[in-house]
Protein backbone atom coordinates (compact mmCIF):
# COMPACT_ATOMS: atom_id res chain seq x y z
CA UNK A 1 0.00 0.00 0.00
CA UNK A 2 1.25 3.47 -0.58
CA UNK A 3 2.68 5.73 2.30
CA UNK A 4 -0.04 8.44 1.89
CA UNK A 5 2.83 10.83 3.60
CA UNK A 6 5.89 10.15 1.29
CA UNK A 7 7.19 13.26 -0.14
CA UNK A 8 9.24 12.25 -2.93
CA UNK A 9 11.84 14.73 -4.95
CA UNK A 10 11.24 15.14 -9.03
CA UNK A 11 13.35 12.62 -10.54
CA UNK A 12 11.90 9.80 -7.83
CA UNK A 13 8.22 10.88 -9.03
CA UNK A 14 9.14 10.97 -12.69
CA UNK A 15 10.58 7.03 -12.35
CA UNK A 16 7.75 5.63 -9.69
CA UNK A 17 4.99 7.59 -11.01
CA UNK A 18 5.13 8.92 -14.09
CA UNK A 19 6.79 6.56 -16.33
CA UNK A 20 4.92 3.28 -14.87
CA UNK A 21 1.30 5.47 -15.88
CA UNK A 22 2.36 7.00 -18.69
CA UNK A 23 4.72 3.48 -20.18
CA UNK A 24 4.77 1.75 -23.20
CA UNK A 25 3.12 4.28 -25.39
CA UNK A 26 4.27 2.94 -28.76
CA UNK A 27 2.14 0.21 -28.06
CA UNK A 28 -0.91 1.83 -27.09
CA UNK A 29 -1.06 4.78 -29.68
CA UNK A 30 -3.16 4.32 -32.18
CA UNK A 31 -2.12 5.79 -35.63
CA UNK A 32 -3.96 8.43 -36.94
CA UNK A 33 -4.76 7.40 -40.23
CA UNK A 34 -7.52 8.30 -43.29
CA UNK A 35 -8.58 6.19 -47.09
CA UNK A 36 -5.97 8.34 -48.73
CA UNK A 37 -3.29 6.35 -46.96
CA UNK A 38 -1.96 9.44 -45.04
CA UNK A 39 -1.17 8.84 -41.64
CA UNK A 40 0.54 9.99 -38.08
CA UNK A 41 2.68 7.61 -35.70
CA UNK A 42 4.20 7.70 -32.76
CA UNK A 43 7.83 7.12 -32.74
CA UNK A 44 8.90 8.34 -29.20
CA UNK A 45 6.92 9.51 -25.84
CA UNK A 46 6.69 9.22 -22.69
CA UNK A 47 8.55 5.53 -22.27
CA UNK A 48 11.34 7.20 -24.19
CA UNK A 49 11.88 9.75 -20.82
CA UNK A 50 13.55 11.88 -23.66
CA UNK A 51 12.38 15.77 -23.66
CA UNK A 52 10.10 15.85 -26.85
CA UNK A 53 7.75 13.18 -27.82
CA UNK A 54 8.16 12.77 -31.86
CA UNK A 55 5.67 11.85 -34.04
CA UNK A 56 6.51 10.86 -37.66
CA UNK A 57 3.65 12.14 -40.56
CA UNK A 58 3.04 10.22 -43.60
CA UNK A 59 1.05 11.91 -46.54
CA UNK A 60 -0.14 15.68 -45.84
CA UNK A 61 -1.95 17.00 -43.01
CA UNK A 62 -2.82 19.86 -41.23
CA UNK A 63 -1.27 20.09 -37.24
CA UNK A 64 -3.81 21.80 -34.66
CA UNK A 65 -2.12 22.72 -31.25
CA UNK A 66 -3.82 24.01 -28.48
CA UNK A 67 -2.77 25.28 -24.63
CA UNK A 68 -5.11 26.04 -21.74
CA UNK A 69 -4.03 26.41 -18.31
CA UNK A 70 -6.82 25.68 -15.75
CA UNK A 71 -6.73 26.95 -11.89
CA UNK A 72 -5.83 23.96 -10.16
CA UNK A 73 -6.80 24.57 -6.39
CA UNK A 74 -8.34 28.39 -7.47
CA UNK A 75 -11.09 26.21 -8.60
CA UNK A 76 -14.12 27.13 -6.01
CA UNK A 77 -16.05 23.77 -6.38
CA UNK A 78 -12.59 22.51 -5.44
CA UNK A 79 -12.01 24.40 -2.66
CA UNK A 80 -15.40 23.77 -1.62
CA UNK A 81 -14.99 20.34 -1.38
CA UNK A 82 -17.04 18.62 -4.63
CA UNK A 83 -13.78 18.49 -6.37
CA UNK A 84 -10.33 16.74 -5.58
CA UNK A 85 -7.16 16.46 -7.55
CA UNK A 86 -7.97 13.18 -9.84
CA UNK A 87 -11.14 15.59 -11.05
CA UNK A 88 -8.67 18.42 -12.19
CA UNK A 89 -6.48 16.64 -13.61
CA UNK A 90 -8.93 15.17 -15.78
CA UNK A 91 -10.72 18.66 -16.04
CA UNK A 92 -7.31 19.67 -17.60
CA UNK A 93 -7.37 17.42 -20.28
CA UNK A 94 -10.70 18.07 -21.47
CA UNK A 95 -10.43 21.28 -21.47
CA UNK A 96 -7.66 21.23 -23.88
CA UNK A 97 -9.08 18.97 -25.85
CA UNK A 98 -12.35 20.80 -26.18
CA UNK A 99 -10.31 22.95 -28.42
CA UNK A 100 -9.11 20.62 -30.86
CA UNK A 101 -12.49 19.29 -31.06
CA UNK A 102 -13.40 22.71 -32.28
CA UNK A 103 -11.40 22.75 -35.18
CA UNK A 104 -12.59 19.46 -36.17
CA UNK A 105 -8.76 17.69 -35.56
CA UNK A 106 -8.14 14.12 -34.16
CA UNK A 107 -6.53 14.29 -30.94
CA UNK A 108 -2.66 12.39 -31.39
CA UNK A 109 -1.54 13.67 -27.85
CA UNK A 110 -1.28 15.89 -24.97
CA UNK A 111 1.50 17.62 -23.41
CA UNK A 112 0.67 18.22 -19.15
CA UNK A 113 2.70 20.77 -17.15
CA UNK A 114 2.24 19.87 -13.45
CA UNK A 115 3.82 21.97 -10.85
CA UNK A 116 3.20 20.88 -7.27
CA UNK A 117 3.67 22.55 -3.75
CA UNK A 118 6.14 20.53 -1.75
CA UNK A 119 3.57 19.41 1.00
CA UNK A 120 1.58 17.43 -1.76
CA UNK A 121 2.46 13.92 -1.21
CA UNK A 122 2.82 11.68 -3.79
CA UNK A 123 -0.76 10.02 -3.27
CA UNK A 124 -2.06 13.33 -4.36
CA UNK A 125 0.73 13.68 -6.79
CA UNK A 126 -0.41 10.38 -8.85
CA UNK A 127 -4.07 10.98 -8.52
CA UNK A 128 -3.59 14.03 -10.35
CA UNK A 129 -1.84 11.93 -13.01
CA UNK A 130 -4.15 9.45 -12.82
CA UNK A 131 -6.65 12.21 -13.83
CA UNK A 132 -4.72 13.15 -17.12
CA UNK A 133 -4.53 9.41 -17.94
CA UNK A 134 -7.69 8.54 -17.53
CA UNK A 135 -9.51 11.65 -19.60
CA UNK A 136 -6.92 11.23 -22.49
CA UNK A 137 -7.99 7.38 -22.63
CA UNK A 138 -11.49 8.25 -22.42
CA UNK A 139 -10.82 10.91 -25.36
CA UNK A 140 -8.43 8.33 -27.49
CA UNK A 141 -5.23 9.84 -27.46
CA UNK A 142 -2.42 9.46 -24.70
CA UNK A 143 -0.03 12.14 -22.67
CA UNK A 144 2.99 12.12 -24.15
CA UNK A 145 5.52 14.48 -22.05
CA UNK A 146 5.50 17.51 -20.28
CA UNK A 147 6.92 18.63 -16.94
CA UNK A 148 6.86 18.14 -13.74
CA UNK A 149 8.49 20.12 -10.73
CA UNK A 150 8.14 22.52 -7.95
CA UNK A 151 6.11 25.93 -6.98
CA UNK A 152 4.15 27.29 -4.20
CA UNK A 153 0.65 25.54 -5.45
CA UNK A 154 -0.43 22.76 -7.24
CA UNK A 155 -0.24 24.48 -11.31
CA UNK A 156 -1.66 22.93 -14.43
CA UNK A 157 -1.60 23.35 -17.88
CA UNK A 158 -1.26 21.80 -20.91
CA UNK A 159 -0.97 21.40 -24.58
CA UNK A 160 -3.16 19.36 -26.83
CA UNK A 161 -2.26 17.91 -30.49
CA UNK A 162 -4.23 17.02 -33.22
CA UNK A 163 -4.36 16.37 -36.85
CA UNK A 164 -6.98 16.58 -40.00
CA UNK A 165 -6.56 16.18 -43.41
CA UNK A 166 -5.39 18.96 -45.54
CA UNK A 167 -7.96 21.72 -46.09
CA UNK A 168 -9.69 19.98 -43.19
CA UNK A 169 -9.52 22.31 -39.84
CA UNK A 170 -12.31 24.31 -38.89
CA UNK A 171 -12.70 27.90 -37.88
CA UNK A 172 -14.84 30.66 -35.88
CA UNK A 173 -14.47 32.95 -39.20
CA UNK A 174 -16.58 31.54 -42.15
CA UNK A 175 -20.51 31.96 -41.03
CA UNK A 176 -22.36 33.69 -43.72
CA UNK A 177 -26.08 35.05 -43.41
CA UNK A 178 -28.82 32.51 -44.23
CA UNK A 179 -26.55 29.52 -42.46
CA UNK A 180 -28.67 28.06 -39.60
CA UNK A 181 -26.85 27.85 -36.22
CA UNK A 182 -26.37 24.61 -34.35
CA UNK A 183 -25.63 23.29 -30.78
CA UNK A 184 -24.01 19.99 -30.76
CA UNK A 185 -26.05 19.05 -27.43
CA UNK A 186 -27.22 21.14 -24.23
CA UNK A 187 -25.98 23.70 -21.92
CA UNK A 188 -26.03 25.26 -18.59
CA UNK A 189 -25.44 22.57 -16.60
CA UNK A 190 -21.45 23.17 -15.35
CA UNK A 191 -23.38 26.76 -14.57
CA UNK A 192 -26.35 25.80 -12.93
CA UNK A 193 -24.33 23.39 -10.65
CA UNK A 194 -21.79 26.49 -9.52
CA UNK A 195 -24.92 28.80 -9.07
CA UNK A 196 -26.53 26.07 -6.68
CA UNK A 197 -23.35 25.36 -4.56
CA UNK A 198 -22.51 28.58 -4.10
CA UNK A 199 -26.19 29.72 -3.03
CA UNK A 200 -25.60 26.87 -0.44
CA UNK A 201 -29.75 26.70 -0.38
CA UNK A 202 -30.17 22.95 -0.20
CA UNK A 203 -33.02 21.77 -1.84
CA UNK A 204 -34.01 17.74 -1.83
CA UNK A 205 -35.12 17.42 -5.29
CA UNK A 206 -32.34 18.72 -7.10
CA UNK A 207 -29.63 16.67 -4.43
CA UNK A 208 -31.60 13.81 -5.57
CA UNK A 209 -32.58 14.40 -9.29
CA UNK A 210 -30.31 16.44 -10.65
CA UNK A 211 -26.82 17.61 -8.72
CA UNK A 212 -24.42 14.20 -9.83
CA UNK A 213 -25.11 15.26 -13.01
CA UNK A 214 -24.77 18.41 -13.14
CA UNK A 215 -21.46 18.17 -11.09
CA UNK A 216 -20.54 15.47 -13.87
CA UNK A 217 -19.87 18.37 -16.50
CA UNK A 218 -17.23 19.78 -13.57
CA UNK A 219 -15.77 15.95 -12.21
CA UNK A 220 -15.70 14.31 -16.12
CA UNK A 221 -16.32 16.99 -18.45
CA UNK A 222 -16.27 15.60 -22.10
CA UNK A 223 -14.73 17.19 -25.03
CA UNK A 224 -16.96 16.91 -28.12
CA UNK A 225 -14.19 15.15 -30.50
CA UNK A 226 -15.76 12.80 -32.64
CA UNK A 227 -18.48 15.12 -32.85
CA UNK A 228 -15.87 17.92 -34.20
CA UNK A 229 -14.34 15.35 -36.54
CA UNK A 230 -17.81 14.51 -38.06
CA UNK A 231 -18.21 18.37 -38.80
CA UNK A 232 -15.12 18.69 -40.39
CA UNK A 233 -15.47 15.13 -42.35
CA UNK A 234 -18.93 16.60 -43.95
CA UNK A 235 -17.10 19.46 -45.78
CA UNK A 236 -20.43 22.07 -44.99
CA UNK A 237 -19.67 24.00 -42.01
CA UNK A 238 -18.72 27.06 -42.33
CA UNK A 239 -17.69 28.06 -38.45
CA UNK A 240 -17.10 26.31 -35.32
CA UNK A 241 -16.27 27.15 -31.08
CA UNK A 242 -16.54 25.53 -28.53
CA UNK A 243 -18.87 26.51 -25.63
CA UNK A 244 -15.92 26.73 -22.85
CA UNK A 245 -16.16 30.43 -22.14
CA UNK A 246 -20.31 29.65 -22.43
CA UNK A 247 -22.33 29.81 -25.10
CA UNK A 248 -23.39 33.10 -25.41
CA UNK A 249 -19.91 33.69 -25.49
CA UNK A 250 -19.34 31.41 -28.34
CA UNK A 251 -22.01 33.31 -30.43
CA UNK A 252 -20.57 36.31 -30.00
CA UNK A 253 -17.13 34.57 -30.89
CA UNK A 254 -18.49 33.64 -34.25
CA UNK A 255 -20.58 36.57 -35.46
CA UNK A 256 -17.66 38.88 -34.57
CA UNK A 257 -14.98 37.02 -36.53
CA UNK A 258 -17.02 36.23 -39.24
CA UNK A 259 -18.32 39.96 -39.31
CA UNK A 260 -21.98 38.76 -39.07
CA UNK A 261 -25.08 38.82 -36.90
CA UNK A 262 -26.52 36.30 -35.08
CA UNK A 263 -30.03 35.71 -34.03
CA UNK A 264 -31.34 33.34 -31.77
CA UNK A 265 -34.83 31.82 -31.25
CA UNK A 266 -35.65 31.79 -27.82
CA UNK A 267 -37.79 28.75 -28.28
CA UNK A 268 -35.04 26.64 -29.77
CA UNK A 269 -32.85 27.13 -27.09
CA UNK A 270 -32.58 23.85 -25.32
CA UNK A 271 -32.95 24.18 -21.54
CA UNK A 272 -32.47 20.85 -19.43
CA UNK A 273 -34.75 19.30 -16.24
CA UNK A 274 -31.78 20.36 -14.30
CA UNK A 275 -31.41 24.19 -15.53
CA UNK A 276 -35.20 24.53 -14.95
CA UNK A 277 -34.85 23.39 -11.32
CA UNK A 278 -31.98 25.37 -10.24
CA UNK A 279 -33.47 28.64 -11.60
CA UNK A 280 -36.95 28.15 -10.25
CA UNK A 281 -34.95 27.18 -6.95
CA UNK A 282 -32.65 30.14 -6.83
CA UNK A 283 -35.47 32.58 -9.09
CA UNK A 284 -32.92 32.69 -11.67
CA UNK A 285 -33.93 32.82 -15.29
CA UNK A 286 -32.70 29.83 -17.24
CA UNK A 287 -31.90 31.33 -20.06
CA UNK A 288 -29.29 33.11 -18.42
CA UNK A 289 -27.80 30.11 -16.87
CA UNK A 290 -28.22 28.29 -20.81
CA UNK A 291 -26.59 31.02 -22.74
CA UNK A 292 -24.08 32.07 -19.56
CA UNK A 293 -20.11 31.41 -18.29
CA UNK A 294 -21.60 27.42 -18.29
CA UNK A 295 -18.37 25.11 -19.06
CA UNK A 296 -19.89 22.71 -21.07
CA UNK A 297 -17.67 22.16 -23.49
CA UNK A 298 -20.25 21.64 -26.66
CA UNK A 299 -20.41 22.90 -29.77
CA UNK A 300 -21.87 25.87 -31.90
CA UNK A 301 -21.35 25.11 -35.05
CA UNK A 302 -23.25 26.92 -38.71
CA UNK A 303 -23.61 25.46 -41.86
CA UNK A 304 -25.95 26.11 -44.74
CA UNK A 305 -29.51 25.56 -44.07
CA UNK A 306 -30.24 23.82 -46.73
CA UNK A 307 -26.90 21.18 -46.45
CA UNK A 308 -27.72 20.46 -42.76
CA UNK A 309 -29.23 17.09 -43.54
CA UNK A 310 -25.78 15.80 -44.75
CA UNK A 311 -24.82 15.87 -40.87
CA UNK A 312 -27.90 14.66 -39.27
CA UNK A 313 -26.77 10.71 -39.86
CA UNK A 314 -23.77 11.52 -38.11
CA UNK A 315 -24.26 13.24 -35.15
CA UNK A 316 -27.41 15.21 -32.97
CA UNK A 317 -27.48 18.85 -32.46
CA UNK A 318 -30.03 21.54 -32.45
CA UNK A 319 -31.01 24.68 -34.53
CA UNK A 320 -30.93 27.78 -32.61
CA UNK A 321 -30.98 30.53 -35.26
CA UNK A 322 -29.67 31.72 -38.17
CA UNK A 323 -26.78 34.04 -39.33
CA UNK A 324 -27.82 37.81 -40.69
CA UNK A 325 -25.99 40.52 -42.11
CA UNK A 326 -27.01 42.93 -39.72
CA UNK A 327 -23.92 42.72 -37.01
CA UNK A 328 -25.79 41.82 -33.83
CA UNK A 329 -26.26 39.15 -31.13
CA UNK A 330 -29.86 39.07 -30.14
CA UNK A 331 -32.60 36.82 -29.13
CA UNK A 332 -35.70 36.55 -30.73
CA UNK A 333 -38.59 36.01 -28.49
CA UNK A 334 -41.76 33.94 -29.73
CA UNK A 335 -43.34 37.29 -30.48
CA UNK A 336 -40.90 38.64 -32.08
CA UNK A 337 -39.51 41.25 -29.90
CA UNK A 338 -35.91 41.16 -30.37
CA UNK A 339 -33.63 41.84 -27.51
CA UNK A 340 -29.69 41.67 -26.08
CA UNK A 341 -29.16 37.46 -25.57
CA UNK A 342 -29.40 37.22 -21.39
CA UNK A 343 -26.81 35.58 -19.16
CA UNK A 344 -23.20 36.79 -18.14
CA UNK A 345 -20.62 35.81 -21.32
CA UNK A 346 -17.21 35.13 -19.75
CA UNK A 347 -14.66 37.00 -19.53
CA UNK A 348 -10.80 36.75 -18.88
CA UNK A 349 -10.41 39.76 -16.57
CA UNK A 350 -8.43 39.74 -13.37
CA UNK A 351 -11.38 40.42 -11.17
CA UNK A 352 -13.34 37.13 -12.84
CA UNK A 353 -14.19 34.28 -10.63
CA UNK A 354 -16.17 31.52 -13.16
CA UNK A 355 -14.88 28.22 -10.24
């Protein structure tokens, strides 16, 4: 059994811990590969204990890298207790990945920073590791270096790797008036969870019903990959972001770098059993919470009106609007009043606390 109070030093961590988690990677990647015989391997990680992974491309691609650094113990469901270190590691992981799901890339690899305080033990130290394991497995793709080391709290960030055939990445610019606007899946409920906790109002129902999942979105958030890989594979989208600063965020995202407007029907909005509870709890309005700073990690995605039938074999999603020329978020209520899309779109100010 592990000595929950060993405090190891770097290089004992890197041999006991990392390498036996993160070993024999050559055997477990799986190549990225497509029909037109291009592909991507892995010829060194991890196992190698050299300072780069290498990867070794066959045919022609396009390389999509991505870096996020997430709070670690800033988070507040963390430091309120419905969080521990497994959860951000694995938070980390996803939330890098979220992006390369947004550009419609397969993921070949992540790159983890981990910087630890020298009271965390190495218990803590692998379940953080065993976080990052786990969510790359669960997203296909392994970790395949890093660093690890010292600092005066536990830090994390990463890089995330992926690759699409040539022409194949998607972007936020591209949406052009007349395409309808789609949601891969729901959101609100990474918000609606923090709005609950923090009210510290218990209410019965929703600790029965509705909280495990809602804290599910924080504990093993899932980044929308093969749904981002079908969008690229069906050669109509125009534009694609993810939902990770929320989505009303992510509207805004697109219509301003596509220099376009957005409007949104109210009644197309999606709003789950577990929103709806949490507002009427709290007398929020759900809408807010939907189209808020919720870290759901989904999709908003346009594409011709007209083509959208050549992705509904491949994956679900919703129409929530349309793009217009007239440069301008709004939401259109079922009467047709027209007004500024509700909630609180995050942003990455100082002063911000989203967790």
């Amino acid at each position: 059994m592990p000595d929950d109070r060993a405090l190891s030093d770097e290089p004992t961590r890197l041999a006991e811990t990392v390498v036996p988690l993160f070993g024999r990677q050559l055997d477990a990647f799986t190549p990225a590969d497509w029909p037109d015989r291009s592909r991507v391997d892995l010829v060194a990680g991890v196992d190698a204990q050299d300072d780069c992974a290498v990867y070794r491309f066959h045919g022609d691609h396009e390389l999509v890298v991505g870096s996020d650094y997430v709070r670690g113990p800033k988070f507040r469901l963390y430091e309120m207790g419905y969080l521990d270190e497994y959860d951000l590691g694995y938070y980390l992981v996803a939330a890098n990945l979220s992006d390369i799901a947004a550009m419609g890339a397969k993921p070949i690899g992540v790159l983890s920073v981990v910087r630890y305080p020298p009271e965390m033990t190495d218990v803590v130290f692998r379940r953080v590791l065993e976080g990052i394991r786990d969510a790359c497995a669960a997203s296909g793709c392994l970790n395949v270096g890093g660093d690890i080391g010292g600092a005066e709290r536990l830090i994390l960030s990463a890089s995330a790797l992926g690759v699409c055939p040539s022409g194949g990445a998607l972007f936020r610019t591209g949406a052009k008036p007349g395409d309808a606007i789609c949601l891969t899946a729901p959101t609100g409920f990474a918000g609606a969870a923090m709005a609950y906790l923090r009210a510290a109002d218990p209410d019965p129902g929703i600790e029965e019903k509705h909280l495990g999942t809602m804290l599910d979105y924080w504990r093993r958030p899932e980044a929308r990959i093969d749904s981002g890989m079908a969008l690229s594979a069906s050669g109509v989208v125009t534009s694609c972001q993810d939902t990770s600063d929320g989505l009303k965020a992510a509207l805004e995202g697109v219509a301003q770098a596509g220099s376009v407007g957005v409007e949104v029907r109210e009644e197309a909005l999606p709003i789950p059993g577990a929103v709806s509870a949490v507002a009427a709890h709290l007398d929020l309005d759900p809408l807010a919470v939907v189209l808020g700073d919720s870290v759901d990690f989904e999709l908003v995605f346009t594409a011709p009106a007209d083509q959208l039938a050549a992705l509904s074999g491949d994956l679900d999603f919703h129409r929530v609007g349309v793009v217009t020329e007239r440069r301008d978020v709004v939401l259109v209520r079922p009467d047709g009043t027209r007004g500024a899309l509700p909630g609180k779109a995050w942003r990455h100010a100082p002063a911000d606390v989203r967790a």
